[in-house]
Protein backbone atom coordinates (compact mmCIF):
# COMPACT_ATOMS: atom_id res chain seq x y z
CA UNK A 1 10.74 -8.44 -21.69
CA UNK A 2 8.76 -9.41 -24.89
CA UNK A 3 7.37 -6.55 -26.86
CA UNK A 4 5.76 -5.62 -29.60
CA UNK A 5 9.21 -4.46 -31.05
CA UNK A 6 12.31 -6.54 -29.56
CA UNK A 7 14.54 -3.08 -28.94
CA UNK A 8 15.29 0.68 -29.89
CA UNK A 9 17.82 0.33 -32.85
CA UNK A 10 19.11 3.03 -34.17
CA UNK A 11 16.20 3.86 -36.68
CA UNK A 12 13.60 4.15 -34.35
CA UNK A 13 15.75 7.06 -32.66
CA UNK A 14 16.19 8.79 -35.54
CA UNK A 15 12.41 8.42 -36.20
CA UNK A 16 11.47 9.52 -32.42
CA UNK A 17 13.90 12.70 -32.91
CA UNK A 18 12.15 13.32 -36.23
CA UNK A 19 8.81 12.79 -34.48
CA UNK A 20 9.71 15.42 -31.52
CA UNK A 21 8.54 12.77 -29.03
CA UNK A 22 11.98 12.44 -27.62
CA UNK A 23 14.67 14.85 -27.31
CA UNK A 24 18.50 14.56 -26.35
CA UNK A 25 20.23 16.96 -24.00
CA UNK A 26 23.48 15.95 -22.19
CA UNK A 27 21.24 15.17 -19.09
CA UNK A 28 20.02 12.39 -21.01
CA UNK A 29 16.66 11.56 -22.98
CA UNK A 30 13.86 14.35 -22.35
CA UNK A 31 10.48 12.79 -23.24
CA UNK A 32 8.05 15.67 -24.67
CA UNK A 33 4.57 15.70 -23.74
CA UNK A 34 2.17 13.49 -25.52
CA UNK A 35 -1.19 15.00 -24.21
CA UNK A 36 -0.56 18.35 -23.81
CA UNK A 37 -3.62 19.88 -25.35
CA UNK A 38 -5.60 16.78 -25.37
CA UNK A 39 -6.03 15.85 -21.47
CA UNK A 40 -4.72 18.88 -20.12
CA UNK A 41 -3.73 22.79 -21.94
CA UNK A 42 -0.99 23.25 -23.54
CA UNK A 43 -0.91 26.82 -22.46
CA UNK A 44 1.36 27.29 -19.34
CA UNK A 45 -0.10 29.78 -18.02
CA UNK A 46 -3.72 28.37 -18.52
CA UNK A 47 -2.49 24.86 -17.26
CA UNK A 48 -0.91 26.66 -13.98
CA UNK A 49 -4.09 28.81 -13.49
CA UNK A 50 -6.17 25.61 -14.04
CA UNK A 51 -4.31 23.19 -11.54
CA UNK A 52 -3.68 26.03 -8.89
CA UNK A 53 -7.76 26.09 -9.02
CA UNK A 54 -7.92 22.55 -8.76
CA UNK A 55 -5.71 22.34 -5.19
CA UNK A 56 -7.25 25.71 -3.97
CA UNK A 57 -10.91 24.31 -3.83
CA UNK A 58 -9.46 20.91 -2.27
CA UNK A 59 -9.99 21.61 1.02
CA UNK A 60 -9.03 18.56 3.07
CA UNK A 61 -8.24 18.19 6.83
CA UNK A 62 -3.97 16.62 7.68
CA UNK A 63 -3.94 12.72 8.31
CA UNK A 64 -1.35 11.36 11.17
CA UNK A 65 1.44 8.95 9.80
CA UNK A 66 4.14 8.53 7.57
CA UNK A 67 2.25 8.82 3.78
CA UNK A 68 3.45 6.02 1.39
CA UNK A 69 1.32 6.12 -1.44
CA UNK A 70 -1.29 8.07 -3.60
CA UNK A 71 -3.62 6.89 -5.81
CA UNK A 72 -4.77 9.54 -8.20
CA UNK A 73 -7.01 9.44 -11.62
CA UNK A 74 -5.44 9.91 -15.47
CA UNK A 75 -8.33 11.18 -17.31
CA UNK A 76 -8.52 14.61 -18.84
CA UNK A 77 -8.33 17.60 -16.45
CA UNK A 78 -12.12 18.94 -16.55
CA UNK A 79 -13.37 15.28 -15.91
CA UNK A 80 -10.95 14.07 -13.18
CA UNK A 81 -8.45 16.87 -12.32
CA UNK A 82 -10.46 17.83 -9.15
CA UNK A 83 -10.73 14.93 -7.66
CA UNK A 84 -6.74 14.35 -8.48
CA UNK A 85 -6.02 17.76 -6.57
CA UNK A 86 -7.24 16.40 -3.22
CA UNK A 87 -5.02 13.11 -3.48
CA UNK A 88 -1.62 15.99 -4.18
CA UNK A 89 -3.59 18.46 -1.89
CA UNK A 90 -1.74 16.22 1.04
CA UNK A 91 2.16 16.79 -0.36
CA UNK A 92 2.02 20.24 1.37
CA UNK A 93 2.09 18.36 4.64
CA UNK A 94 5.86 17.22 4.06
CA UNK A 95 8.68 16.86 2.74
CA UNK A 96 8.47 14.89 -0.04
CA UNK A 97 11.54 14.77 -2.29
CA UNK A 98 11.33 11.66 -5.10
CA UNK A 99 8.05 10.48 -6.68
CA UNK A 100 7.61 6.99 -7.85
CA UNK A 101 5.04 7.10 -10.57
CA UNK A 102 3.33 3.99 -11.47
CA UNK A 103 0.56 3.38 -13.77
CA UNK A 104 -0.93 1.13 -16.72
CA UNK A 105 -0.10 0.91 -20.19
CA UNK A 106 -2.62 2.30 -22.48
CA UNK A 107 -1.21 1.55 -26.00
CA UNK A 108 1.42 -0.35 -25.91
CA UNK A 109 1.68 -4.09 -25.54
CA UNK A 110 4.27 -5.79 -23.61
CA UNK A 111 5.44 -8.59 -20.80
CA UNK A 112 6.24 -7.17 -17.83
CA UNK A 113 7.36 -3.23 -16.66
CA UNK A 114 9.30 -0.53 -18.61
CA UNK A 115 11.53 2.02 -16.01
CA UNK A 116 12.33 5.03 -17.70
CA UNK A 117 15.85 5.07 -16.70
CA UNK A 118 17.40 8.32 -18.09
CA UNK A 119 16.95 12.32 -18.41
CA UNK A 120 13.77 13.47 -18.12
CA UNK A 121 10.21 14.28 -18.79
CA UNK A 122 8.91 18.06 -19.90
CA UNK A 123 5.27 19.15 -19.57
CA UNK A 124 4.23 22.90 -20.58
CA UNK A 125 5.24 23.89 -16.78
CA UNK A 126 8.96 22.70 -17.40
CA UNK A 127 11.13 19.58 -17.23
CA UNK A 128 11.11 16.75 -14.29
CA UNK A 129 14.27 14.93 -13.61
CA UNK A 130 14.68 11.47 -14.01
CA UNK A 131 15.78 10.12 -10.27
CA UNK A 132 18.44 7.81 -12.19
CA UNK A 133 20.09 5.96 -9.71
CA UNK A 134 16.84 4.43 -8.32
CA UNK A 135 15.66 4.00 -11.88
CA UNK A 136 18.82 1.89 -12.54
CA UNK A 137 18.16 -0.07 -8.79
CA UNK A 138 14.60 -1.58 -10.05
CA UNK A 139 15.61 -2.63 -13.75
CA UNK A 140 16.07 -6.36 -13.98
CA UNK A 141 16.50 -7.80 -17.40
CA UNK A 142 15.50 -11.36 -16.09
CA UNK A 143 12.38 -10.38 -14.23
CA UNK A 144 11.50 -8.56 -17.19
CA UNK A 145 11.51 -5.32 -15.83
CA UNK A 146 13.20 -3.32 -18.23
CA UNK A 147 14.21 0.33 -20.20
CA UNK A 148 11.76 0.26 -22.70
CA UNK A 149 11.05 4.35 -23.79
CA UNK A 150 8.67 2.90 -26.84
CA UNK A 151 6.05 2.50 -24.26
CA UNK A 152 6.09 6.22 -22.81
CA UNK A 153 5.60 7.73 -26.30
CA UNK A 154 1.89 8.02 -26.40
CA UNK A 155 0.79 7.37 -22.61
CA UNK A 156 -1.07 9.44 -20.71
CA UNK A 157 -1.58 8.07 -17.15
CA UNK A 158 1.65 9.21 -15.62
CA UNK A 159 1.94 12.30 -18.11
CA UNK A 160 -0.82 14.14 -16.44
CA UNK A 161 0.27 13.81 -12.61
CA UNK A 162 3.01 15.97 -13.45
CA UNK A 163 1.44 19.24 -13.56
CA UNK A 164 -0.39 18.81 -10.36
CA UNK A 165 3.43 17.57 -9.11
CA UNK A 166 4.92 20.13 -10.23
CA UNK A 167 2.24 22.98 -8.30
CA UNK A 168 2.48 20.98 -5.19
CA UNK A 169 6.42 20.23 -4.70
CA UNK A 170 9.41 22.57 -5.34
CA UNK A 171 12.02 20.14 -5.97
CA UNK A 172 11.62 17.11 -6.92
CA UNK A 173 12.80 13.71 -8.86
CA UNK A 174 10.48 10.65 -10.17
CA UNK A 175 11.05 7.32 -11.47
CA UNK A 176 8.00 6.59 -14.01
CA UNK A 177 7.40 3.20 -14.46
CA UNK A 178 4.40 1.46 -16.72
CA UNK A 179 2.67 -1.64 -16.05
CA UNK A 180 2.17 -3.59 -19.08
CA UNK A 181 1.00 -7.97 -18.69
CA UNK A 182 2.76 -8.16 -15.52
CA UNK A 183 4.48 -11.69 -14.52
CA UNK A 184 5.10 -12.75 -11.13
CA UNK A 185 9.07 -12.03 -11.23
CA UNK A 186 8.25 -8.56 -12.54
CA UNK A 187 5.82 -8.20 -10.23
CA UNK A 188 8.40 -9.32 -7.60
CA UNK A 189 11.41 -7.88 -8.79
CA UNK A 190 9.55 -4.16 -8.16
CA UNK A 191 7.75 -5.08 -5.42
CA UNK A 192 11.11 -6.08 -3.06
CA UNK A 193 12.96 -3.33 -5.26
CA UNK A 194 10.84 -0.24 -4.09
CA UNK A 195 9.95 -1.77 -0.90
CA UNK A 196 13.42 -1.13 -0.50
CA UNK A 197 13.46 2.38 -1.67
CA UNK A 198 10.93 3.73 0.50
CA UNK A 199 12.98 2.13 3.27
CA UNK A 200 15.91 3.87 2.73
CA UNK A 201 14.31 6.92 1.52
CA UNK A 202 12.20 8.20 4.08
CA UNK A 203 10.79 11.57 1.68
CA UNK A 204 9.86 8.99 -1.25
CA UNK A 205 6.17 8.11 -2.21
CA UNK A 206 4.54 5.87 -4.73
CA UNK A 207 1.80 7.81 -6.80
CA UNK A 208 -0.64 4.99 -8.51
CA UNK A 209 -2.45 5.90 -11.21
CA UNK A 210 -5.89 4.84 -12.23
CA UNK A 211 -9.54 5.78 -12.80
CA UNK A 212 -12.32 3.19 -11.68
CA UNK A 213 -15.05 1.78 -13.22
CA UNK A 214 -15.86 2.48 -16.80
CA UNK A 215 -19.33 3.15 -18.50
CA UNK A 216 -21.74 2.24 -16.34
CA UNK A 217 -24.64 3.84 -15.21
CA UNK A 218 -24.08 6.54 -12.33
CA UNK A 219 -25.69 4.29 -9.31
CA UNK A 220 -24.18 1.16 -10.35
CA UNK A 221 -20.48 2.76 -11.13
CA UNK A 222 -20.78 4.54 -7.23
CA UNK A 223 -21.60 0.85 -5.93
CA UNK A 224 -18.77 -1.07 -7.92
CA UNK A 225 -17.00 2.31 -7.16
CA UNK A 226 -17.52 1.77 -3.47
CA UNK A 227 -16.55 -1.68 -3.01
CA UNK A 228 -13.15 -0.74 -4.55
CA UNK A 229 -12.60 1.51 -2.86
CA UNK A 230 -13.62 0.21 0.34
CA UNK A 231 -10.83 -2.75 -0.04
CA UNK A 232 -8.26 0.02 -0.19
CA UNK A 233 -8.86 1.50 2.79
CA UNK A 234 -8.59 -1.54 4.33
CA UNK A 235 -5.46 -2.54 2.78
CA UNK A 236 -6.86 -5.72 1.80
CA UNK A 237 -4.86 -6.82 -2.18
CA UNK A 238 -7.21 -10.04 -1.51
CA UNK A 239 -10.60 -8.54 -1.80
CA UNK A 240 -9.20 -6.33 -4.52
CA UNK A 241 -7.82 -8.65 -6.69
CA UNK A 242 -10.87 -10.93 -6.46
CA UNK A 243 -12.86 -7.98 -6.78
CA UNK A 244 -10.65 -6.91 -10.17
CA UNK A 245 -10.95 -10.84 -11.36
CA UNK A 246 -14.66 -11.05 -11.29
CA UNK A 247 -15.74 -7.57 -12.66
CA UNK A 248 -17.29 -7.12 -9.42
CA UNK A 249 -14.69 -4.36 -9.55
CA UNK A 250 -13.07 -2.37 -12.14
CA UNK A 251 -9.18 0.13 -12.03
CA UNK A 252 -7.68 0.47 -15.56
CA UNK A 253 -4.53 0.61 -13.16
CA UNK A 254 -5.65 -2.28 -10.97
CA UNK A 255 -1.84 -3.58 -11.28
CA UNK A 256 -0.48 -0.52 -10.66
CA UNK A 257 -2.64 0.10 -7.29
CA UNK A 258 -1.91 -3.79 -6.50
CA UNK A 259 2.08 -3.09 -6.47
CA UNK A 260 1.56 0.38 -4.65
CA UNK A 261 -0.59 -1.58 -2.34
CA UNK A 262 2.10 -4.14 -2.09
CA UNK A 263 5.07 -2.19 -1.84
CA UNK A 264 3.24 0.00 1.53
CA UNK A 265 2.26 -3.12 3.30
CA UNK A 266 5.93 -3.82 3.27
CA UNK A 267 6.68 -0.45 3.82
CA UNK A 268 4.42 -0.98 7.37
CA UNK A 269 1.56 0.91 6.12
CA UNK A 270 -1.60 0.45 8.44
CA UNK A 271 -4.28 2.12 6.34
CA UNK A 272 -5.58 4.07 3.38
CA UNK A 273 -7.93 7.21 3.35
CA UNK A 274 -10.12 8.34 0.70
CA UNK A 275 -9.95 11.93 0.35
CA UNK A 276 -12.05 12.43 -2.57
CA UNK A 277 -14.75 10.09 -4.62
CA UNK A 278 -16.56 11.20 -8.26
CA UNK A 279 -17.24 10.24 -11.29
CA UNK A 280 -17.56 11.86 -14.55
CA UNK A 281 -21.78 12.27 -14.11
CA UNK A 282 -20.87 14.83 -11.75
CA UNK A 283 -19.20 16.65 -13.81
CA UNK A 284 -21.49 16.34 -17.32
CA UNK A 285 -24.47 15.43 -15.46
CA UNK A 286 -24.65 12.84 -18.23
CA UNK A 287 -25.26 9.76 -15.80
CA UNK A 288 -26.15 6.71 -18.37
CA UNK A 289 -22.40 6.31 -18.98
CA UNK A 290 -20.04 7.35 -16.37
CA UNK A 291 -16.13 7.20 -15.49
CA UNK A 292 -14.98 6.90 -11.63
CA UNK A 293 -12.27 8.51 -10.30
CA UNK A 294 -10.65 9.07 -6.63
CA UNK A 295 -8.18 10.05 -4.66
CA UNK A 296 -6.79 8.15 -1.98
CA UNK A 297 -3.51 7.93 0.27
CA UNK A 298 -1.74 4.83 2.04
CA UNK A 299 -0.30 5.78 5.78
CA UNK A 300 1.67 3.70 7.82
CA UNK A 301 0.14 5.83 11.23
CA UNK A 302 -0.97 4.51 14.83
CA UNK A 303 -4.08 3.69 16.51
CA UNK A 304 -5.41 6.80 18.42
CA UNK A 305 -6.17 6.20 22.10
CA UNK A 306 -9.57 5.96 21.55
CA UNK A 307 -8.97 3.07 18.89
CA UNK A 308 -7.29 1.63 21.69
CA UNK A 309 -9.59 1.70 24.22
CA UNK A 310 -12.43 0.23 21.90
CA UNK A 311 -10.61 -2.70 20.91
CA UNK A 312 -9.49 -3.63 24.19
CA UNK A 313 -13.24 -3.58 25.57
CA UNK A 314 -14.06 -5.25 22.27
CA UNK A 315 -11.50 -8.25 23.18
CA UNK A 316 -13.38 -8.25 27.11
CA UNK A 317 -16.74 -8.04 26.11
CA UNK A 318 -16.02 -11.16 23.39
CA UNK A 319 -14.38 -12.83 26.10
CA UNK A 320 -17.20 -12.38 29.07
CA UNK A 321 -20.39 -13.05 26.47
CA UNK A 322 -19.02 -16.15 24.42
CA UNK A 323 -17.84 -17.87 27.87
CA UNK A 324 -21.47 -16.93 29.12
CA UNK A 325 -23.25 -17.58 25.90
CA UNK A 326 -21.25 -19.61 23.55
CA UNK A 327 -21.94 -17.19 20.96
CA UNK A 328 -19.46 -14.12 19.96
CA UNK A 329 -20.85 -11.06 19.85
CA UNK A 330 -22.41 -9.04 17.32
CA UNK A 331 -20.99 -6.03 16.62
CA UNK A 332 -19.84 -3.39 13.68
CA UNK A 333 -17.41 -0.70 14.29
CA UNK A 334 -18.20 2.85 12.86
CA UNK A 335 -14.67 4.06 13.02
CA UNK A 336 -13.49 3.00 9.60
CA UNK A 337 -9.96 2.65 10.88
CA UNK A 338 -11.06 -0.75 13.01
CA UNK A 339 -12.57 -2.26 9.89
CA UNK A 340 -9.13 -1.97 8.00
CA UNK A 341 -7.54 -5.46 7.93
CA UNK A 342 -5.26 -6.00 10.47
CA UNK A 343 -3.72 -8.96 12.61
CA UNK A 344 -3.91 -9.29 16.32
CA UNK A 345 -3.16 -11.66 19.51
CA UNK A 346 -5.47 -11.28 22.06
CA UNK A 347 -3.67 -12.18 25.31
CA UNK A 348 -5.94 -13.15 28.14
CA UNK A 349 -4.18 -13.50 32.33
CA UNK A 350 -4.97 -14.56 35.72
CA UNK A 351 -3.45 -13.50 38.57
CA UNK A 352 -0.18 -13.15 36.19
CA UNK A 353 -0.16 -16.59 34.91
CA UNK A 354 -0.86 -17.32 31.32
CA UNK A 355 -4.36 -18.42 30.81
CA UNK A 356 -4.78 -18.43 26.72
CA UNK A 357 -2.98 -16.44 23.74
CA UNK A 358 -3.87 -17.00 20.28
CA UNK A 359 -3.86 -14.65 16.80
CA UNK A 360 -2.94 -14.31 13.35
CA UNK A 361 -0.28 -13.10 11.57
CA UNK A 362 -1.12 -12.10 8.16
CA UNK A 363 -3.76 -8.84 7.38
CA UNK A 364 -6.16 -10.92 5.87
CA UNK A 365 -9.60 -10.12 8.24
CA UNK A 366 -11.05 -6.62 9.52
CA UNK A 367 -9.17 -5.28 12.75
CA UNK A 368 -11.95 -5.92 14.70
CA UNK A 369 -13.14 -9.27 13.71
CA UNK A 370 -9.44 -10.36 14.08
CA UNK A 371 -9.84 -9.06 17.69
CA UNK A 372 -13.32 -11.21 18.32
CA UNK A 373 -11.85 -14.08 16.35
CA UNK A 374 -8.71 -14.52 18.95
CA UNK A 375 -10.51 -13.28 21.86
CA UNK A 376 -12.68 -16.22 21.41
CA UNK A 377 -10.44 -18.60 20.56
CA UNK A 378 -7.69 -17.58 23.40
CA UNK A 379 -10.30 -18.03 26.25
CA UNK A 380 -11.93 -21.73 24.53
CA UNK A 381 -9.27 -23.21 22.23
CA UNK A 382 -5.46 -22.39 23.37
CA UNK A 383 -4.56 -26.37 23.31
CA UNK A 384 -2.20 -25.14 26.61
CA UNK A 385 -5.96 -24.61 28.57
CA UNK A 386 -9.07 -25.73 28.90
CA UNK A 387 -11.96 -23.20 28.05
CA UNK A 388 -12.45 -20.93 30.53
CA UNK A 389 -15.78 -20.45 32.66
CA UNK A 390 -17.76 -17.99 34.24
CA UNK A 391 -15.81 -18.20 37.90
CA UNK A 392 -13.26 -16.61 36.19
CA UNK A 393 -14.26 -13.65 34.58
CA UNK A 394 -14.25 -11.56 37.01
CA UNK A 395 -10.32 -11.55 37.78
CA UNK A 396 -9.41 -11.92 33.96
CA UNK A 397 -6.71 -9.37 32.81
CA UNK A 398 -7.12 -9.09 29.02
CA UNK A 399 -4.34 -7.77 26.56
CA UNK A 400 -4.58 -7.27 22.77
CA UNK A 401 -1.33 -6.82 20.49
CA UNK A 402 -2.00 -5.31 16.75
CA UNK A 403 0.97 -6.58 15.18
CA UNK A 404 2.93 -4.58 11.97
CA UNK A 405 3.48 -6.23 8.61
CA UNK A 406 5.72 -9.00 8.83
CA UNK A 407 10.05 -7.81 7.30
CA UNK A 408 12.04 -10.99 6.67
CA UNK A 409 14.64 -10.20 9.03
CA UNK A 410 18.23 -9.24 7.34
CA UNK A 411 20.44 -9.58 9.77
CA UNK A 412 19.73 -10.74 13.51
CA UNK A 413 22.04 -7.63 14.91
CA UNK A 414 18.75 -5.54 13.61
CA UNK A 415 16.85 -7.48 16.48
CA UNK A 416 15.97 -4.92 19.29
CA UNK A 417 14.57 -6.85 22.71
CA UNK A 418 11.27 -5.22 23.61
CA UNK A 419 10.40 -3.83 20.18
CA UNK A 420 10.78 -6.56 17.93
CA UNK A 421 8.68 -9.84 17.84
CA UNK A 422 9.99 -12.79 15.89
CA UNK A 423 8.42 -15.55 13.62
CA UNK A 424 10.89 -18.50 12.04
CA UNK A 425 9.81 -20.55 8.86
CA UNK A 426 11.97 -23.67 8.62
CA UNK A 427 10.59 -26.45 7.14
CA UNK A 428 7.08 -27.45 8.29
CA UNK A 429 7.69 -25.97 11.49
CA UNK A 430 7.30 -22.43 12.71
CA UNK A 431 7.23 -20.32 15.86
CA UNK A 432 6.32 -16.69 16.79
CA UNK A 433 6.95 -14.68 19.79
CA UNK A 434 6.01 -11.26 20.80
CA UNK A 435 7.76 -8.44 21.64
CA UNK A 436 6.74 -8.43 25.19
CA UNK A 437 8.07 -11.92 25.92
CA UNK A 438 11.49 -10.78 25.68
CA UNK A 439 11.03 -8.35 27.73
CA UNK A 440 9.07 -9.87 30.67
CA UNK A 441 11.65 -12.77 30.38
CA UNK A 442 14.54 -10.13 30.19
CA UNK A 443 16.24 -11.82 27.62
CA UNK A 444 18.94 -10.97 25.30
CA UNK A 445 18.89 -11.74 21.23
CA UNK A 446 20.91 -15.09 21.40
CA UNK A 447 18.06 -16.33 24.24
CA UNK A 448 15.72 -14.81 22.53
CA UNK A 449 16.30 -16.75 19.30
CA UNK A 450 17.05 -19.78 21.42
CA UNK A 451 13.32 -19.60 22.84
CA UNK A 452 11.96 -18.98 18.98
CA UNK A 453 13.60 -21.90 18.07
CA UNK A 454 11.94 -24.20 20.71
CA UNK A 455 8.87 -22.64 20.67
CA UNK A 456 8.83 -24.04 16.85
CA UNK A 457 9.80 -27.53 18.02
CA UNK A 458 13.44 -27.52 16.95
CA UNK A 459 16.74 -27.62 18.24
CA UNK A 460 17.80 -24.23 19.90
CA UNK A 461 20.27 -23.45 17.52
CA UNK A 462 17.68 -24.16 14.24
CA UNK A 463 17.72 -20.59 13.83
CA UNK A 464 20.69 -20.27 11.53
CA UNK A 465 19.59 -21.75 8.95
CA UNK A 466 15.95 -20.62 9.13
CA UNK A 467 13.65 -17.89 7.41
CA UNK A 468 13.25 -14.76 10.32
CA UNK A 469 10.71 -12.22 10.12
CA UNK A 470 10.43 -9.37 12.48
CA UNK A 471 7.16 -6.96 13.69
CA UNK A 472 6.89 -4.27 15.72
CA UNK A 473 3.39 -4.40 18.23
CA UNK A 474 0.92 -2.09 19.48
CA UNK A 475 0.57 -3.67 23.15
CA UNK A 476 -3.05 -2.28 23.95
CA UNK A 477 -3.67 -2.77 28.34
């Protein structure tokens, strides 16, 4: 990692111990707070009252799914700490046991990410332990993700979750970690690393932090406001970062939300909810210069029934007016959850023969215009058919599949026939099938593979020696 200073010699230490920003226990480092006082009391008994104000007037409703990652604001408490209370209203649905905090570095320059590794850190309500065993899994020296206390000294965007933390959860670790000029292999390195994490550790969650858009007027900080937020929910680090790139969009965090985003697409999140959206206008009701803040989660949660239903008559109704008309449809969902970006095949049957199957296999469009896309394309451009017409409408059987993130497959004994679909990299060639093939086929994994492997124009063994990815599907009938 290069730094503003190139390591903590002995010195700087002694200075930190003299400056009571660091203090040594036999647990290991405990970091005293830097803000107490400043963005949030010092008091504990104020601070407690304050916060346990905060989560009782954030009244939100439960959301379904597995929750993966927050994304809460770091200014001071009477600006932003409401709106942060309804992103840790949602911990007292479960069981969350080790907090990955992740934000941006305020005042300290440096290449790459600083982990800190060791002991803990205190705020007025007490001391949080360091969770140092995952701390220790994400450092990497070469990707420049490193141990680098310096950087905590003064910060204040992971500092001020704690309190709310601390209200919501009983016990509980973190691993803090600070964003400074990230580089790919950082980037990388923690991406893959916590990916991993949340994997194995089922009551782990990310916590991003980061306010929005900065000192703007109040109607034009809600609209750039809105459009950020808006890419969130629909899980789409594309729009964001272009978004972030052009000013179009602004997060003081924006990495930090980026590699939470990341890590909980690879984590098979689906979807993100915004819980709570102000700026500081609302508070002052000074609106010429304004600060926006939210509070948002990341679920990895399934399509309800009625989801279902109106993506499958989506995929018909495509189908029956573009091989009428020539023309898709036009047509705008109002459930939000259908304009997340998703991928999809749309599967389309005649008496039970084949008749056209295309889709996509990366997140990259709204749910439902992936679903119009391959409706369109499976019933005029499968290269196996020629486009259908209008005599056979009216005994089509239409399927759509909503397909998980993409896992690069480990080991092939993870393979389960009827859950898992495949898709193998090797070379210029590739091949996907879904989870349903194996089944109708009643195949086992080696024939399974086998069929991947021709269906990507290569020997039947070319699996070996291929990259594998598995998904899980949501066959909609």
């Amino acid at each position: 990692m290069t730094r503003k200073t190139t390591g903590i010699s002995a010195l700087i230490i002694v200075l930190l111990l003299l400056a009571g920003t660091l203090v040594f226990s036999a647990g290991g480092p405990v970091k005293e707070p830097a803000v107490a006082g400043a963005f949030y009391p010092a008091d504990r008994r104020v601070l407690s009252g304050m916060v346990e104000n905060f989560m009782a007037k954030a009244v939100t409703a439960p959301v379904e799914g597995r929750l993966v990652a927050l994304i809460a604001p770091h200014a001071g408490y009477d600006y932003s700490g409401q709106v942060a209370a309804y992103a840790y209203k949602h911990l007292n649905e479960r069981p969350i046991d080790t907090i990955i905090l992740i934000g941006p570095s305020h005042y300290d320059t440096f290449v790459g990410a600083s982990v800190y590794a060791k002991g803990g850190m205190k705020t007025p309500l007490g001391t949080v332990r360091i969770d140092e065993k995952i701390a220790a899994e994400l450092i990497n020296e070469k990707a420049g993700v490193t141990f680098y206390p310096g950087a905590f000294e003064k910060e204040h965007s992971l500092e001020v979750q704690l309190p709310f933390l601390q209200t919501a959860l009983r016990d509980f670790t973190i691993v803090p970690i600070l964003i400074g000029q990230p580089t790919r292999e950082s980037f990388e390195q923690l991406s893959n690393s916590l990916t991993a994490v949340l994997k194995k550790h089922r009551n782990a969650i990310i916590v991003a932090s980061t306010d929005l858009s900065h000192y703007h007027d109040y109607k034009t900080a809600q609209s750039m406001d809105n459009t950020v937020t808006d890419a969130v929910v629909r899980m789409s680090m594309e729009d964001l970062q272009q978004l972030l790139s052009s000013g179009k969009g602004e997060m003081c965090g924006g990495n930090a939300v980026l590699l939470a985003m990341m890590v909980a697409r690879q984590t098979g999140a689906t979807h993100g909810v915004l819980y709570r959206y102000a700026n500081s206008g609302d508070v002052t009701n000074d609106r010429t210069r304004v600060v926006g803040y939210a509070a948002m989660g990341l679920y990895n949660g399934p399509l309800s029934g009625a989801e279902r239903a109106e993506l499958l008559a989506l995929a018909k109704r495509t189908i029956d007016v573009y091989v009428r008309t020539g023309k898709a449809p036009d047509y705008t969902p109002a459930n939000p959850r259908l304009r997340e970006n998703g991928s999809t095949f749309v599967t389309i049957n005649r008496r039970h023969m084949l008749r056209g199957c295309i889709g996509n296999l990366q997140a990259t469009v709204p749910l439902y215009r992936s679903v119009i896309s391959n409706a369109v394309s499976a019933c005029s451009r499968d290269p196996r058919f020629p486009a259908m017409n209008k005599d056979e409408l009216s005994d089509m059987e239409v399927e759509v599949t909503v397909l998980s993130p993409m896992e690069l497959l480990q080991d092939v004994k993870d393979i389960r026939i009827g859950t898992h679909g495949l898709f193998m990299v090797k070379g210029r060639n590739s091949g996907v099938l879904l989870p349903q093939v194996a089944s109708e086929y009643k195949w086992d994994v080696p024939t399974f593979l086998e069929q991947l492997s021709l269906k990507a124009g290569l020997p039947g063994d070319a699996w070996k020696d291929a990259q594998l990815y598995s998904f899980t599907a949501d066959i909609i009938k």
